[in-house]
N, C-alpha and C. Protein backbone atom coordinates (compact mmCIF):
# COMPACT_ATOMS: atom_id res chain seq x y z
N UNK A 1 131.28 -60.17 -154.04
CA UNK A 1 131.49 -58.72 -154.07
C UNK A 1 132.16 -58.34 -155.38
N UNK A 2 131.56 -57.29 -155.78
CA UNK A 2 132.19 -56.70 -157.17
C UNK A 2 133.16 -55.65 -156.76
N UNK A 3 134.17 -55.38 -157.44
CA UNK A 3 135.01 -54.43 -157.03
C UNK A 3 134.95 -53.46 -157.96
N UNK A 4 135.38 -51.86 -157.99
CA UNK A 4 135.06 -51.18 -158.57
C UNK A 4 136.79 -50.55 -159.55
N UNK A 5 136.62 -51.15 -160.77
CA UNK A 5 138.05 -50.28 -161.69
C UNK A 5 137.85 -49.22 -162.44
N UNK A 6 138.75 -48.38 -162.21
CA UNK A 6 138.57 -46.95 -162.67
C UNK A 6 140.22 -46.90 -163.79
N UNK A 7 139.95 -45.71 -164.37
CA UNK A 7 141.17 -45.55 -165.38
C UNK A 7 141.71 -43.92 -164.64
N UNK A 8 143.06 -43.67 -164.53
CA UNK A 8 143.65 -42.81 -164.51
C UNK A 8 143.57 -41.57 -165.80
N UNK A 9 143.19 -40.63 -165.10
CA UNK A 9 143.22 -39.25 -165.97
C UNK A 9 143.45 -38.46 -165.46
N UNK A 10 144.70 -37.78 -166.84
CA UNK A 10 144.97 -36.57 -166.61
C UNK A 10 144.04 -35.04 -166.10
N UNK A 11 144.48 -34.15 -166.93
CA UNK A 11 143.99 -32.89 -166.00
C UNK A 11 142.92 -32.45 -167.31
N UNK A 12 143.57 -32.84 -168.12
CA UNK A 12 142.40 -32.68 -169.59
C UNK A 12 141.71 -34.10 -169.57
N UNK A 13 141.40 -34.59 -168.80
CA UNK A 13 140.70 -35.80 -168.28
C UNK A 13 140.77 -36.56 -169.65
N UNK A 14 142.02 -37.05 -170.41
CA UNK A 14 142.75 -38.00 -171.00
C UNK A 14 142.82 -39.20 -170.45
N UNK A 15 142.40 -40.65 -170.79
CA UNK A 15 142.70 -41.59 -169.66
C UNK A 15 143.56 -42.74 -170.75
N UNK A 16 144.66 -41.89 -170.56
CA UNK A 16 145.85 -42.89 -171.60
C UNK A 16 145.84 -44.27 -171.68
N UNK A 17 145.24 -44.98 -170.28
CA UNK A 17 145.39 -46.39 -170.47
C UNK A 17 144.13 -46.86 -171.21
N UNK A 18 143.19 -46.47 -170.92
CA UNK A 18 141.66 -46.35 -171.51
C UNK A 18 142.10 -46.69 -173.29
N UNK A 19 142.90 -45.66 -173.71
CA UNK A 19 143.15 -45.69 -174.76
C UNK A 19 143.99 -46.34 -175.56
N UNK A 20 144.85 -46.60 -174.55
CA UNK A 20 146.06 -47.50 -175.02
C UNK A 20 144.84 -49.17 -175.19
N UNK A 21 144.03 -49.29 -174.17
CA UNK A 21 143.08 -50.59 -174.06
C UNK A 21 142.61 -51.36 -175.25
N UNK A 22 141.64 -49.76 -175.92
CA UNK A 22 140.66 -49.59 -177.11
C UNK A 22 141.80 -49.71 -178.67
N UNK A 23 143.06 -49.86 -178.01
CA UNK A 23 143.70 -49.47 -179.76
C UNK A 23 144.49 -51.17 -180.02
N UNK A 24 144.04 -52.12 -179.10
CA UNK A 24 144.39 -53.29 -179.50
C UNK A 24 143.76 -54.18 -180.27
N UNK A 25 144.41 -55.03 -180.86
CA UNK A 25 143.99 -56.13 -181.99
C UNK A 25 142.51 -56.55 -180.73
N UNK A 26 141.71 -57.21 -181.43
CA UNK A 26 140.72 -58.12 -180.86
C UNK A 26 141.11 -59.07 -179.57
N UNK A 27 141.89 -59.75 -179.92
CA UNK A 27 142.22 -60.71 -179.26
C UNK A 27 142.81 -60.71 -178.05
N UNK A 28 144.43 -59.27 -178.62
CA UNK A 28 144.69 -58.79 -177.43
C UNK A 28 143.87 -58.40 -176.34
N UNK A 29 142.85 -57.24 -177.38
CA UNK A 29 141.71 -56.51 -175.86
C UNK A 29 140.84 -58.02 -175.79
N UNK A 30 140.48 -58.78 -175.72
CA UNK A 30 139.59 -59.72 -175.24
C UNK A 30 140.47 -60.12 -173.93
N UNK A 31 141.96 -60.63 -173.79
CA UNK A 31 142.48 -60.94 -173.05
C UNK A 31 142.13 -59.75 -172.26
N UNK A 32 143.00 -58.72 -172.24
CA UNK A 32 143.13 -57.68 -170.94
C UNK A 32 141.57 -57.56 -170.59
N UNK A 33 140.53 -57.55 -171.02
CA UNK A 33 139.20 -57.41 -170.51
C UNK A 33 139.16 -58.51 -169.61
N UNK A 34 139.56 -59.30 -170.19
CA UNK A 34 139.56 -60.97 -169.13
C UNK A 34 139.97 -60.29 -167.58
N UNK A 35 140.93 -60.18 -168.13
CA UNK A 35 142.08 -59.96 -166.47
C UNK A 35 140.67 -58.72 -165.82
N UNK A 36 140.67 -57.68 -166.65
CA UNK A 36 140.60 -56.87 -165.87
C UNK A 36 139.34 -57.78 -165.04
N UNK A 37 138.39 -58.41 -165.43
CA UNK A 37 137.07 -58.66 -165.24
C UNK A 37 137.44 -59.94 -163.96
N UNK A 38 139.12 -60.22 -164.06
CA UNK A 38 138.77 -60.91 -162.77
C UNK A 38 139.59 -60.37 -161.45
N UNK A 39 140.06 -59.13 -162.02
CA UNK A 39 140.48 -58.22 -160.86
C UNK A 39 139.23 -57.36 -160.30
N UNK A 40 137.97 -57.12 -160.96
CA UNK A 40 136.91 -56.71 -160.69
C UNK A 40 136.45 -58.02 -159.66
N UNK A 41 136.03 -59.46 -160.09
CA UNK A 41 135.63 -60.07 -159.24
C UNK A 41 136.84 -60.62 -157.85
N UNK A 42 137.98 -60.66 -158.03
CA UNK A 42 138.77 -61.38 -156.96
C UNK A 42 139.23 -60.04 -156.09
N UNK A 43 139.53 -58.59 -156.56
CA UNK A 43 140.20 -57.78 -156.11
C UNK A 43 141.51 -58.18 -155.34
N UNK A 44 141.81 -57.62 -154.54
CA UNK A 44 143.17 -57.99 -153.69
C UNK A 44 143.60 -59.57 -153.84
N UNK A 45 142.50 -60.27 -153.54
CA UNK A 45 142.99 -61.70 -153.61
C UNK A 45 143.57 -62.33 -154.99
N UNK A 46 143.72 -61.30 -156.09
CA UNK A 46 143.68 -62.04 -157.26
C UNK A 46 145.35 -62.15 -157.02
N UNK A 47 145.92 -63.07 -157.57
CA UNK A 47 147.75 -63.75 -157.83
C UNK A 47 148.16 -63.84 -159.06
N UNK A 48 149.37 -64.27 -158.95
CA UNK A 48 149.91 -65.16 -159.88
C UNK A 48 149.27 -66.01 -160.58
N UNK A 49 148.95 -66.32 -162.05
CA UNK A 49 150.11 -65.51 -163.24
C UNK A 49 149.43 -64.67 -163.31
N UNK A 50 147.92 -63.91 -162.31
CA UNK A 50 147.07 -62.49 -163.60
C UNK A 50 147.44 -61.77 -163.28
N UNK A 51 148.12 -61.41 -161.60
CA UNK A 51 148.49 -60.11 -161.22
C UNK A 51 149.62 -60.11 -159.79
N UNK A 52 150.81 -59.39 -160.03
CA UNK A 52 151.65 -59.13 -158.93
C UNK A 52 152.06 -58.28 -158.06
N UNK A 53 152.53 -57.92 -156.95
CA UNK A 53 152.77 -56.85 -156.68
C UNK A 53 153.99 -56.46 -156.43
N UNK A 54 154.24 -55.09 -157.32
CA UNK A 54 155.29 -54.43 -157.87
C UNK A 54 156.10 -53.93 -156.73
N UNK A 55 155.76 -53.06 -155.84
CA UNK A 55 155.73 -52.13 -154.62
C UNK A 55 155.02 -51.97 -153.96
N UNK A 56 154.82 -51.32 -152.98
CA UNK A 56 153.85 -51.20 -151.48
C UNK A 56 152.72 -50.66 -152.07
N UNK A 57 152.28 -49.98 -153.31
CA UNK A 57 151.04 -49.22 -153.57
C UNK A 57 150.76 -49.87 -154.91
N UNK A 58 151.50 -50.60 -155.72
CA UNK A 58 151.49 -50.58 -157.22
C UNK A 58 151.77 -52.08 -157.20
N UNK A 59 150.59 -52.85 -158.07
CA UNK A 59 150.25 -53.84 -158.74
C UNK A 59 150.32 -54.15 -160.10
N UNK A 60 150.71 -55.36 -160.53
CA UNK A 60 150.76 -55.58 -162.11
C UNK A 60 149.60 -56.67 -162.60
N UNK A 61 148.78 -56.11 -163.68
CA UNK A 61 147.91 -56.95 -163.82
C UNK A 61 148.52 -57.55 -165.04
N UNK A 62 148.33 -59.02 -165.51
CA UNK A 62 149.16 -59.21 -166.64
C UNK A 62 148.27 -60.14 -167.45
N UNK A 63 148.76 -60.22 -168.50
CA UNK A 63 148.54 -61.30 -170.02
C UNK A 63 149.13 -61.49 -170.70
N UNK A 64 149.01 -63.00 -170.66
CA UNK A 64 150.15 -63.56 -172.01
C UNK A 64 149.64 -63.59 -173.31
N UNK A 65 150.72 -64.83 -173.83
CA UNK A 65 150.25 -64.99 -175.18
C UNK A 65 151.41 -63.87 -176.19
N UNK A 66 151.29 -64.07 -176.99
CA UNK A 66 151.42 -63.17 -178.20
C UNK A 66 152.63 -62.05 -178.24
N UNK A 67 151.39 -61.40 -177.47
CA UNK A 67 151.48 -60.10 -177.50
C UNK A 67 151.31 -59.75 -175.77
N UNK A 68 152.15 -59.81 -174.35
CA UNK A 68 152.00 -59.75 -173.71
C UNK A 68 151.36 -58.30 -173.03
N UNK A 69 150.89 -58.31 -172.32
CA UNK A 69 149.97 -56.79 -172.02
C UNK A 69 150.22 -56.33 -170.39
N UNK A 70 150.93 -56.02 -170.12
CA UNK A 70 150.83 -54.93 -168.96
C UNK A 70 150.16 -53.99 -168.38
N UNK A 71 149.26 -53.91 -167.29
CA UNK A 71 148.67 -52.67 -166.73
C UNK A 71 148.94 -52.55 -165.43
N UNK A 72 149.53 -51.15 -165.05
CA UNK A 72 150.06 -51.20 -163.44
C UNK A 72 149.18 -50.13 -162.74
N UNK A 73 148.41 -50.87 -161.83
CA UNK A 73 147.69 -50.01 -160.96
C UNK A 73 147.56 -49.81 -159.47
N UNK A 74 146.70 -49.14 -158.97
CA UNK A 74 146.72 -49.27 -157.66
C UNK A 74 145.57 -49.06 -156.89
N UNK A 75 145.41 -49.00 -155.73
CA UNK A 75 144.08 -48.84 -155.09
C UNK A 75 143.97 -47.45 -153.99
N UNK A 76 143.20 -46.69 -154.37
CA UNK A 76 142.66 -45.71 -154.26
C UNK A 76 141.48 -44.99 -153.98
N UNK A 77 140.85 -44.35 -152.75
CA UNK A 77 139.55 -44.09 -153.17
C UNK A 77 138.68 -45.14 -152.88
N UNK A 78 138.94 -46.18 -152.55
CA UNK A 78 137.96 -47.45 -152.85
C UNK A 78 137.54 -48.04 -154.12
N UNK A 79 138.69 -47.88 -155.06
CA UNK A 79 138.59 -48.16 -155.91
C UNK A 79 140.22 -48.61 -156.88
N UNK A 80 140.15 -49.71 -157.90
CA UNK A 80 141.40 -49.90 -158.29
C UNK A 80 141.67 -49.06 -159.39
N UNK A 81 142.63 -48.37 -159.36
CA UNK A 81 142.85 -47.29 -160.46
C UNK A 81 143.89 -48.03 -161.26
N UNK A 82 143.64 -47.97 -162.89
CA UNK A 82 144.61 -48.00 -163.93
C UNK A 82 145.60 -47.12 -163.75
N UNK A 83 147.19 -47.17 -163.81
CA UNK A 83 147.71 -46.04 -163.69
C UNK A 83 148.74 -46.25 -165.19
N UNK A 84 149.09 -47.50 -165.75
CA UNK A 84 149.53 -46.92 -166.91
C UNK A 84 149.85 -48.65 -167.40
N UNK A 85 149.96 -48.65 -168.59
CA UNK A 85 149.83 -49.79 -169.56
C UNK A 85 150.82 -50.08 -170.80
N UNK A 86 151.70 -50.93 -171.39
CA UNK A 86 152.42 -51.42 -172.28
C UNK A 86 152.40 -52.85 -172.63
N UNK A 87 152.86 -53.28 -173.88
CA UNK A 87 153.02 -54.09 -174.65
C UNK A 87 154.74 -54.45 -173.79
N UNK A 88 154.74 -55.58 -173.20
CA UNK A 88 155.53 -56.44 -172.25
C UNK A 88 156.47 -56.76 -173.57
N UNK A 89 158.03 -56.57 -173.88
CA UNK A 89 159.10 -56.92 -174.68
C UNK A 89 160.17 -57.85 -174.23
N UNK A 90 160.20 -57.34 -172.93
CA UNK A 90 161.78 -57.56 -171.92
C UNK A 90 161.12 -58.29 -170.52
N UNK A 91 161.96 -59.19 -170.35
CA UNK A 91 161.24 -59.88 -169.10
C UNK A 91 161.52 -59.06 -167.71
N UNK A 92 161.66 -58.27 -167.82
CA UNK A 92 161.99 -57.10 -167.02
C UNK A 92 161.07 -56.13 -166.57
N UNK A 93 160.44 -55.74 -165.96
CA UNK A 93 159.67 -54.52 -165.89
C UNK A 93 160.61 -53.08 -166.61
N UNK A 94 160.23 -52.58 -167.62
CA UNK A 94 160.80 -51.12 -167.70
C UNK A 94 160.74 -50.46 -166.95
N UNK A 95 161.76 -49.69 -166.38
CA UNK A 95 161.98 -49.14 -165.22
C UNK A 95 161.34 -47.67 -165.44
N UNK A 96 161.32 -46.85 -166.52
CA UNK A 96 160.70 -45.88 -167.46
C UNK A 96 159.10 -46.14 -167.35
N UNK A 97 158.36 -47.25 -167.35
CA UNK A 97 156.81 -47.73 -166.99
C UNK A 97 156.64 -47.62 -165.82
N UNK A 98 157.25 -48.38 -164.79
CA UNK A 98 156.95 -47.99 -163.47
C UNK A 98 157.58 -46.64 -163.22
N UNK A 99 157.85 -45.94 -163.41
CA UNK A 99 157.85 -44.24 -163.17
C UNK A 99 157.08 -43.38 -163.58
N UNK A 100 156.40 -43.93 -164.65
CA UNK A 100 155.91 -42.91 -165.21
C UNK A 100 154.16 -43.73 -164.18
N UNK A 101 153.96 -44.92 -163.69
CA UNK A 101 153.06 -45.02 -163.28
C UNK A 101 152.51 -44.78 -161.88
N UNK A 102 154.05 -44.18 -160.68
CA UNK A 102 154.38 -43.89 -159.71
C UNK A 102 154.05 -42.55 -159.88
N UNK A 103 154.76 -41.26 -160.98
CA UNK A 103 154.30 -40.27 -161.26
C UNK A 103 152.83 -40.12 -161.12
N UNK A 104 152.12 -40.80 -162.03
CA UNK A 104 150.25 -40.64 -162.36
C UNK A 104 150.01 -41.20 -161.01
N UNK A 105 150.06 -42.33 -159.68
CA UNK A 105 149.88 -42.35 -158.54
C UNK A 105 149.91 -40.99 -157.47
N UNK A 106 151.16 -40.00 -157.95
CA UNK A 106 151.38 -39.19 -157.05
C UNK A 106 150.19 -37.90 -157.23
N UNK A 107 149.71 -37.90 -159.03
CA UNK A 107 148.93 -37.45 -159.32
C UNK A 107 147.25 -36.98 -158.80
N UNK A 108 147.24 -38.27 -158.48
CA UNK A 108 145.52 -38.54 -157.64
C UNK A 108 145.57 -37.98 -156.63
C-alpha cells in the first residue's frame, strides 16, 4: 500500500515546508526525499531512527548526517500532512517548531 503525503498550506496556499524542501543543498534534499519516500511506503509503521512520535497527533520524520533535517507532521484527511520543517541544531526539539507546527495542525 502506498500512502498518500501532502504539504501544509496556508490561506494564500504557500506550502512553507514544500519550500523550505526545494531550498536545500542536493544531498540534503536527496536525504529528506528518502525519508519522505519511506513514510509514503511504511506509513504509521515507520520508527526509529526515520520517524517519532512527538504527541498524540504530531510525528517527527527525521535525517541525519550533516546537516540534520526535521519535518513534523500529522495525519489527516487520509492523508499525512507536512506541517512544518527545520535544520535540527540542539538535541532538543525547539519548543518554538513544535508550536508553530501545532498552530498549522489547528489550521486544517
Amino acid at each position: 500500500m502506498s500512502w498518500i503525503l501532502g504539504f501544509y498550506a496556508n490561506s494564500r496556499d504557500d506550502k512553507p515546508v514544500e519550500e523550505f524542501i526545494y531550498s536545500l543543498d542536493d544531498a540534503t534534499f536527496n536525504k529528506v526525499m528518502r525519508v519522505m519516500d519511506l513514510l509514503k511506503v511504511y506509513g504509521p509503521k515507520l520508527s526509529l531512527p526515520y520517524a517519532k512520535r512527538i504527541s498524540s497527533t504530531i510525528y517527527e520524520l527525521r535525517t541525519s548526517g550533516k546537516v540534520p533535517i526535521r519535518l513534523l507532521y500529522t495525519w489527516h484527511n487520509s492523508q499525512f500532512v507536512l506541517l512544518n520543517s527545520f535544520k535540527k541544531k540542539t538535541n532538543k526539539l525547539p519548543s518554538k517548531e513544535l508550536k508553530l507546527a501545532e498552530e498549522r495542525l489547528d489550521r486544517l
